[in-house]
N, C-alpha and C. Protein backbone atom coordinates (compact mmCIF):
# COMPACT_ATOMS: atom_id res chain seq x y z
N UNK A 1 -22.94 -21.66 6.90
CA UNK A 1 -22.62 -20.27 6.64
C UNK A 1 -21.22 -19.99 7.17
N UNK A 2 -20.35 -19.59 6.11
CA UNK A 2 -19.21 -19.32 6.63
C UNK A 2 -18.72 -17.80 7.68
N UNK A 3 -18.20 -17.72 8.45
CA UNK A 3 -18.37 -16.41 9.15
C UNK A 3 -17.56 -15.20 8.09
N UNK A 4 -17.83 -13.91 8.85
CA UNK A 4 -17.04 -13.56 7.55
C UNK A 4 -15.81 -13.13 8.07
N UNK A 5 -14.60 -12.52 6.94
CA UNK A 5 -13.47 -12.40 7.30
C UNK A 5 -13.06 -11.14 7.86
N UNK A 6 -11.77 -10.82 8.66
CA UNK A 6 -12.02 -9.81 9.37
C UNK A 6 -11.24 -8.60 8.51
N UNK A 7 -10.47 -9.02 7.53
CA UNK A 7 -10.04 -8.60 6.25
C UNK A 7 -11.38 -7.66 5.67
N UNK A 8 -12.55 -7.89 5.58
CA UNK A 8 -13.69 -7.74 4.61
C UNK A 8 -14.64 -6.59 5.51
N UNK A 9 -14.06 -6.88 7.08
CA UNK A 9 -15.44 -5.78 7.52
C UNK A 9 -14.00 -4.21 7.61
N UNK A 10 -14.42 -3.35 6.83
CA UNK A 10 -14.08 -2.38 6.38
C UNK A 10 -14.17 -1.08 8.13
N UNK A 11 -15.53 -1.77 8.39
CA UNK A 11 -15.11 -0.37 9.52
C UNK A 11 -14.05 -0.92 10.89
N UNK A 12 -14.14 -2.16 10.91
CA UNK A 12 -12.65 -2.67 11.86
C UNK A 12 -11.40 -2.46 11.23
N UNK A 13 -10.32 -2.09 12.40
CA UNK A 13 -9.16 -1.82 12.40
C UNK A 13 -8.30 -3.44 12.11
N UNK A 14 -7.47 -3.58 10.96
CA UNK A 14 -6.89 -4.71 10.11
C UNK A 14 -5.85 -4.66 9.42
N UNK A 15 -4.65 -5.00 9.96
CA UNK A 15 -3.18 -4.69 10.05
C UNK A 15 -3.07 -5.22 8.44
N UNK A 16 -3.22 -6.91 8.20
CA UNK A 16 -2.67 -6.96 7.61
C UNK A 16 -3.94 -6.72 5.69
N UNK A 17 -4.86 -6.37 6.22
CA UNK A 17 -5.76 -5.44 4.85
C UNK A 17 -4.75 -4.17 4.50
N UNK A 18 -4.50 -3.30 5.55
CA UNK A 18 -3.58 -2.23 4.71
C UNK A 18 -2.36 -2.71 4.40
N UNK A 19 -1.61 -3.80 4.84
CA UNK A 19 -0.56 -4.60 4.58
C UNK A 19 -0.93 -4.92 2.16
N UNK A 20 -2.02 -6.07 2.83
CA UNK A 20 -2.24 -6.59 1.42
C UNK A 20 -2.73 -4.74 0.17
N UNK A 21 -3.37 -4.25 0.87
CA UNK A 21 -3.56 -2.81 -0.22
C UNK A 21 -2.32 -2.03 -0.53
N UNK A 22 -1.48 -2.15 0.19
CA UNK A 22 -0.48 -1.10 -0.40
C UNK A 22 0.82 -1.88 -0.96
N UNK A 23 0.77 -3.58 -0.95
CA UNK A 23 1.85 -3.83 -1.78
C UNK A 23 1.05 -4.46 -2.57
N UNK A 24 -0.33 -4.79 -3.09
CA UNK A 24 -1.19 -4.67 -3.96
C UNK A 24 -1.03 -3.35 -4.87
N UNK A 25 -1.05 -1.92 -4.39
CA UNK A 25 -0.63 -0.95 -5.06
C UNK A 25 0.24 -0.78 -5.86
N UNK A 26 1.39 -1.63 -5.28
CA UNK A 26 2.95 -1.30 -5.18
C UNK A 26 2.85 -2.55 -6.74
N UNK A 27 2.04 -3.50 -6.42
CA UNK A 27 2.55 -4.53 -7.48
C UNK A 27 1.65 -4.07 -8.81
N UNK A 28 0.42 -3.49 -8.56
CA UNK A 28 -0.11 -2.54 -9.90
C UNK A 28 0.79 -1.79 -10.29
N UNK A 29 1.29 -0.58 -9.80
CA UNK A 29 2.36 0.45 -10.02
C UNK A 29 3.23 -0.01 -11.23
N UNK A 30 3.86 -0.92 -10.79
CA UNK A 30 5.10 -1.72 -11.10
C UNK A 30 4.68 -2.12 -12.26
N UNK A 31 3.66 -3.10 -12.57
CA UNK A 31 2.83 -3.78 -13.52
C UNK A 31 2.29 -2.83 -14.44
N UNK A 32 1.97 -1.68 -14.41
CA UNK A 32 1.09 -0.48 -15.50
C UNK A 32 2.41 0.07 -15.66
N UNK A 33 3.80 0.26 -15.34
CA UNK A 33 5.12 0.88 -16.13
C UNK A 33 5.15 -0.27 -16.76
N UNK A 34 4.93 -1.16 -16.96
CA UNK A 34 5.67 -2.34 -17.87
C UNK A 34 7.07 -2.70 -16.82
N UNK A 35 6.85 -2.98 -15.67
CA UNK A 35 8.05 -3.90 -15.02
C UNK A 35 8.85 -4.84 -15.73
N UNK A 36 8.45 -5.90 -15.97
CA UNK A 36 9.47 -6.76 -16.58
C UNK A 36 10.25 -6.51 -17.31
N UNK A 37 9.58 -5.81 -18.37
CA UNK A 37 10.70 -5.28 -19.41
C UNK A 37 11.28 -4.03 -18.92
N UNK A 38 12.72 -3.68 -18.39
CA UNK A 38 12.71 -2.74 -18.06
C UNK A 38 13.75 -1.45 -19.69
N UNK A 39 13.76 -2.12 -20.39
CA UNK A 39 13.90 -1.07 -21.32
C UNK A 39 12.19 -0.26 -21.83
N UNK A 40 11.49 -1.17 -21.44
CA UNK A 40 9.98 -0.51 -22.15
C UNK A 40 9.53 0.00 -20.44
N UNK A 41 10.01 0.57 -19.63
CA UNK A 41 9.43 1.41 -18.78
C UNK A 41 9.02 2.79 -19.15
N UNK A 42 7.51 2.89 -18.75
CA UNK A 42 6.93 4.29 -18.96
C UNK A 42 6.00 4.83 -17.79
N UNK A 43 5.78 5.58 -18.19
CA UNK A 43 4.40 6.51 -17.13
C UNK A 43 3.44 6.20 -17.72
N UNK A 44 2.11 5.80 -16.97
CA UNK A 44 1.10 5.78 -17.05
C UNK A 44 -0.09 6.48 -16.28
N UNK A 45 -1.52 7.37 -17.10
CA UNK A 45 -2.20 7.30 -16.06
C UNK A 45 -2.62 6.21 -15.19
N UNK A 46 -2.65 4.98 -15.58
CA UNK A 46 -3.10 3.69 -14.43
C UNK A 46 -2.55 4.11 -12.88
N UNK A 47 -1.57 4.51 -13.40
CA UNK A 47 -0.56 4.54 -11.92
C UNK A 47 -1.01 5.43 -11.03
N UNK A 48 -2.26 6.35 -11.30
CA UNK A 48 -2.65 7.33 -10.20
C UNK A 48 -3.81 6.26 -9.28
N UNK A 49 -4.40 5.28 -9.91
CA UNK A 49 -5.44 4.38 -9.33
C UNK A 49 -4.24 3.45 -8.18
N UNK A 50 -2.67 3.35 -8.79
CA UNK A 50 -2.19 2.24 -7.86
C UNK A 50 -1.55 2.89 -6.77
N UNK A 51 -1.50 4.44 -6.92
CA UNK A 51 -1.16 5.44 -5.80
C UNK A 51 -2.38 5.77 -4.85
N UNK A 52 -3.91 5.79 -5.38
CA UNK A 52 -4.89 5.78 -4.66
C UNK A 52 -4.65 4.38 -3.74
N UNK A 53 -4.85 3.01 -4.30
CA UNK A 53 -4.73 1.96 -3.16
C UNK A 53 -3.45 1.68 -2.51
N UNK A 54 -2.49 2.19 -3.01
CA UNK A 54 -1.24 2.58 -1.81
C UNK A 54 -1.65 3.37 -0.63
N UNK A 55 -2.39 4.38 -0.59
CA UNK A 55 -2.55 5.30 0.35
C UNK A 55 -3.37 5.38 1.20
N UNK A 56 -4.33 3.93 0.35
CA UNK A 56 -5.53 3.60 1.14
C UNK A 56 -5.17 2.40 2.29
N UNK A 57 -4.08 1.76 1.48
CA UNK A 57 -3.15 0.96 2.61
C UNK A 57 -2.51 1.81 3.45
N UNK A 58 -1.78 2.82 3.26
CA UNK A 58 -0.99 3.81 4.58
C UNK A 58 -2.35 4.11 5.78
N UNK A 59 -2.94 4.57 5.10
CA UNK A 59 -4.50 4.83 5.59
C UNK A 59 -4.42 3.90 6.79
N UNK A 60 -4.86 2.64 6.65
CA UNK A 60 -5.28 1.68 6.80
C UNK A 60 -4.13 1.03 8.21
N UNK A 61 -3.50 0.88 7.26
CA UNK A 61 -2.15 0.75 8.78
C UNK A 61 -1.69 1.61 9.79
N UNK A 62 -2.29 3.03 9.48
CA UNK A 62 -2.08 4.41 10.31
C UNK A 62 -3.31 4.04 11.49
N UNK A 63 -4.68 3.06 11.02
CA UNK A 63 -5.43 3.37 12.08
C UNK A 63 -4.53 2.46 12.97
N UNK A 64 -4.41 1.03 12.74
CA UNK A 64 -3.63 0.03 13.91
C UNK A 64 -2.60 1.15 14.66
N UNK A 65 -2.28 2.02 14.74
CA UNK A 65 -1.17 2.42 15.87
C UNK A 65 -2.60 2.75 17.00
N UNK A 66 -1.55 2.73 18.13
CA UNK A 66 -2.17 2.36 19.63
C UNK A 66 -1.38 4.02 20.27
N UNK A 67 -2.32 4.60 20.89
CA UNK A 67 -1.72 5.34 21.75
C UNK A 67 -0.86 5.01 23.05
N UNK A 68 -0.62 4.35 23.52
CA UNK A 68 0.36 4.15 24.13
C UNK A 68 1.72 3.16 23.34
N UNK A 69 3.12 3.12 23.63
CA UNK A 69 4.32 2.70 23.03
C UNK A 69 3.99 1.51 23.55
N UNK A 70 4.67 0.48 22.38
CA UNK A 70 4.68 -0.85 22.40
C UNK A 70 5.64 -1.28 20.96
N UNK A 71 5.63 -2.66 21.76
CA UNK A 71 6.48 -2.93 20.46
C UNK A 71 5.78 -3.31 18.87
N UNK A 72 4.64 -3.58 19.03
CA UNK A 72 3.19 -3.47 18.69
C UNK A 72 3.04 -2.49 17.74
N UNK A 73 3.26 -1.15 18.52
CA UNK A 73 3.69 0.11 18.12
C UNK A 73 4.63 0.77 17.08
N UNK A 74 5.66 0.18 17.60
CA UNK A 74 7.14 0.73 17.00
C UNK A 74 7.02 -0.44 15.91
N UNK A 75 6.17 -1.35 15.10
CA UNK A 75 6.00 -2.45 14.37
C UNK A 75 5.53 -1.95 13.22
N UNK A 76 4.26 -1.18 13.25
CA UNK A 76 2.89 -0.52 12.44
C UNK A 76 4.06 1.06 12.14
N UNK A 77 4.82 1.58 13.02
CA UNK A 77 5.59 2.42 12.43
C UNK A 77 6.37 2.49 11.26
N UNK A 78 7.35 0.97 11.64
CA UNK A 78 8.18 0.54 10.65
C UNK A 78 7.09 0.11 9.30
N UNK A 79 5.97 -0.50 9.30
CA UNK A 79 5.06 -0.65 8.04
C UNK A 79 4.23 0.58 7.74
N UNK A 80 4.57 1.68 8.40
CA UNK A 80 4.29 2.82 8.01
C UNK A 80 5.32 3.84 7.44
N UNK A 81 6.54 3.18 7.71
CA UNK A 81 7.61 3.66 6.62
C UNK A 81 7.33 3.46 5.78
N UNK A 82 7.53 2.38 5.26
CA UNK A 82 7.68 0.98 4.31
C UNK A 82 6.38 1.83 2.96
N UNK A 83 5.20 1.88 3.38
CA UNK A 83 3.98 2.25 2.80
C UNK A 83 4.60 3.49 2.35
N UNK A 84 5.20 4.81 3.01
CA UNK A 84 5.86 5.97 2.59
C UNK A 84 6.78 5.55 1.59
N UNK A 85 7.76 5.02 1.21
CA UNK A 85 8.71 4.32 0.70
C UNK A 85 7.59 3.71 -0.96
N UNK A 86 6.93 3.22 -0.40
CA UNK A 86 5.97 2.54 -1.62
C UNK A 86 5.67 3.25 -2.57
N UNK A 87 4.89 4.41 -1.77
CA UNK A 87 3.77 5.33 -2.41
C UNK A 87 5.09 6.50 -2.80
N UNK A 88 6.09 6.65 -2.53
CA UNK A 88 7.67 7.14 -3.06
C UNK A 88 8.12 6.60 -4.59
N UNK A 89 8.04 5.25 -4.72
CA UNK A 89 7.92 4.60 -5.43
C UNK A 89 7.33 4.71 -6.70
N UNK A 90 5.89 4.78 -6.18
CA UNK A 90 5.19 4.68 -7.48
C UNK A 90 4.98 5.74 -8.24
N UNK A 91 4.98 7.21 -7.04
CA UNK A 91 5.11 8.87 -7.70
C UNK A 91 6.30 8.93 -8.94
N UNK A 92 7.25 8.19 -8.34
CA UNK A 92 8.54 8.17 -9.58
C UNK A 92 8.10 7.32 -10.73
N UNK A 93 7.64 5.96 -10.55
CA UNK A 93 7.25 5.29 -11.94
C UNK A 93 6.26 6.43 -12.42
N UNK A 94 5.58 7.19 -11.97
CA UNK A 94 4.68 7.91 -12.54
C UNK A 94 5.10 9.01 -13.05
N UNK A 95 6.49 9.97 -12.95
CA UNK A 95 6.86 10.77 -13.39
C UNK A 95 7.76 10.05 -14.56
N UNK A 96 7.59 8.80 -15.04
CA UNK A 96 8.89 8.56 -15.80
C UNK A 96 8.06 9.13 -17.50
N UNK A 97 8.87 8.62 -18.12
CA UNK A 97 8.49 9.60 -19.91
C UNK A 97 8.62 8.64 -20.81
């Protein structure tokens, strides 16, 4: 029996699960405008499902901060930009026409 992963138990705190959900988001987002081609970029509703698991990643990386300062700390901040920045991101592929 394999143990299970710590990715998978949902009510523990797991840096890099909101890590993998919100550039998981970020790479749906991207992928439902038609990325590659960037003359065929559009808006899609898809893109409100890749703004839900963006936010569920901000979510997610908001619990890892620690009440007391650390560098630990000031770490989960900077990937709590980053997730702001994302979910920035994908609101605009989603307003495009």
């Amino acid at each position: 029996m394999l143990p299970a992963l710590s990715i998978l138990r949902i009510r523990q705190k797991c840096l890099p699960r909101g890590i993998l959900l919100s550039l998981g988001g970020f790479l749906l987002g991207l992928r439902s405008a038609g990325f590659p081609y960037i003359q065929n970029l559009h808006g899609s509703h898809w893109e409100i499902v890749a703004l839900l698991v963006a936010a569920w990643g901000m979510a997610e990386t908001a619990r890892c901060l620690q009440r007391r300062w650390s560098f630990y700390h000031a770490g989960v901040l900077i990937l709590l930009y980053a997730d702001l920045m994302i979910l920035a991101a994908i609101v605009a592929l989603l307003t495009l026409s």
